[in-house]
Protein backbone atom coordinates (compact mmCIF):
# COMPACT_ATOMS: atom_id res chain seq x y z
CA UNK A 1 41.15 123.13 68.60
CA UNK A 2 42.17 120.60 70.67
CA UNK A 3 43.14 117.62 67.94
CA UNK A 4 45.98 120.43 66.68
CA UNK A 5 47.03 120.83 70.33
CA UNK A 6 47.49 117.09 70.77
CA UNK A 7 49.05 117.18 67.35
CA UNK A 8 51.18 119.65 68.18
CA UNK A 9 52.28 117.86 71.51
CA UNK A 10 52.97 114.74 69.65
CA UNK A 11 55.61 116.33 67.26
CA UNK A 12 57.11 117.95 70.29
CA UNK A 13 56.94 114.54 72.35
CA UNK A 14 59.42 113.38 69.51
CA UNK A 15 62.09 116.46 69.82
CA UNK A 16 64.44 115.53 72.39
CA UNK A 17 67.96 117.66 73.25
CA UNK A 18 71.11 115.95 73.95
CA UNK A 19 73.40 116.87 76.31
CA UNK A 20 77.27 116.19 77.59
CA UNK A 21 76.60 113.58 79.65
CA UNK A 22 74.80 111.39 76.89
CA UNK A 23 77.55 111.74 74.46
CA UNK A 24 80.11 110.98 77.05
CA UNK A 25 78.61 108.08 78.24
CA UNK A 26 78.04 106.65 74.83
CA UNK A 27 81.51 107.45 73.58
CA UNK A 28 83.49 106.06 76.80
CA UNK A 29 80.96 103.00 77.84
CA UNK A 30 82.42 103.76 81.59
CA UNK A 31 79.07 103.70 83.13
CA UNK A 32 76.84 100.58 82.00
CA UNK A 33 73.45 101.70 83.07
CA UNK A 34 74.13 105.13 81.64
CA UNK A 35 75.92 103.20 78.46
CA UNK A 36 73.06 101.05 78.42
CA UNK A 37 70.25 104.52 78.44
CA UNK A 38 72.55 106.30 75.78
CA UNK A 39 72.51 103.50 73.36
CA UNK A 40 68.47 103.27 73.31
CA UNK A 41 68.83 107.07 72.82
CA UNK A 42 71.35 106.59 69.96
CA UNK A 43 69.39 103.73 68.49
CA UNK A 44 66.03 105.90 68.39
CA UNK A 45 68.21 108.32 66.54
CA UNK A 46 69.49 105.77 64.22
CA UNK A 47 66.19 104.35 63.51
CA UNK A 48 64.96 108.16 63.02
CA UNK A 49 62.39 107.37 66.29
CA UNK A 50 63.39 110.55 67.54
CA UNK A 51 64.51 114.02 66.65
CA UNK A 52 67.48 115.80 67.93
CA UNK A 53 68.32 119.27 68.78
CA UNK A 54 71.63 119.71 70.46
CA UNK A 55 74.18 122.06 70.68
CA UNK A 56 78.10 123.61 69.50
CA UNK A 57 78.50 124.24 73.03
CA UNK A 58 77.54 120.55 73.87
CA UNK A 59 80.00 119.01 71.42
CA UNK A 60 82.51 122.03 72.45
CA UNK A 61 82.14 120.43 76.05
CA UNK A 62 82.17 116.67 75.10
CA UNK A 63 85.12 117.47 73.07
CA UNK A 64 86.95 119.26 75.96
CA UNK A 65 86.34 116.35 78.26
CA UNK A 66 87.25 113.56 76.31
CA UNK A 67 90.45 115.31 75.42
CA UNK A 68 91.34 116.98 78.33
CA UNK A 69 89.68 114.86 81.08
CA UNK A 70 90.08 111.78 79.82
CA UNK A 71 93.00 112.14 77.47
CA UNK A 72 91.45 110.83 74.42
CA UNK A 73 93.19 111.71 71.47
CA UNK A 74 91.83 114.42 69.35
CA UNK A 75 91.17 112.89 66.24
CA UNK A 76 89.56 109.80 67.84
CA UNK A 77 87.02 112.41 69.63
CA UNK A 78 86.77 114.03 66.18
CA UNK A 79 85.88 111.39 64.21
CA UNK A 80 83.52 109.67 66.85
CA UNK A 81 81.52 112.66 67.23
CA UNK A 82 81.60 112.95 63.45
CA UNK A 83 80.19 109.49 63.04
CA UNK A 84 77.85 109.87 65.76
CA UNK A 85 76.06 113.25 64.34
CA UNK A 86 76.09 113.04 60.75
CA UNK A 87 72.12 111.90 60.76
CA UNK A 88 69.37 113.50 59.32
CA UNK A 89 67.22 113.83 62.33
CA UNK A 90 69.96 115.55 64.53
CA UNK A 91 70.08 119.62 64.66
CA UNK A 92 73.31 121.25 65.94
């Protein structure tokens, strides 16, 4: 009983959820100590460390932002957040 509850904690240890302010902070580098915490994040990811779970609304809102906040041009927001979530271990 309790070695499939610690397995079970284990693979949920390794399921993280990504939010706005990650995704901003990656794509902009404005912030370097958040820049600096986003790209561990994104480098677990890469190396497949981790497991994501994020959202439409999440990108919807990161989108938004960029574009209307920050006045990013849409297809540069497009194709970053296309490059940045076509992994394997990242559910939308």
């Amino acid at each position: 009983m309790y070695k499939k509850i610690a397995l079970s904690f284990q693979i949920l240890q390794k399921l993280c959820r990504l939010f706005t302010n990650v995704i901003i902070r990656f794509l902009l580098g404005d912030h370097e100590e958040h820049l600096e915490k986003s790209r561990i994040i994104f480098k677990d990811i890469e190396k497949a460390k981790v497991q994501v779970e994020t959202f439409e609304g999440v990108l919807m809102e990161a989108f938004f932002v960029l574009t209307k906040f920050y006045k990013i041009p849409k297809n540069d927001v497009i194709n970053d957040l296309k490059v940045s979530f076509q992994k394997k271990n990242i559910w939308i």
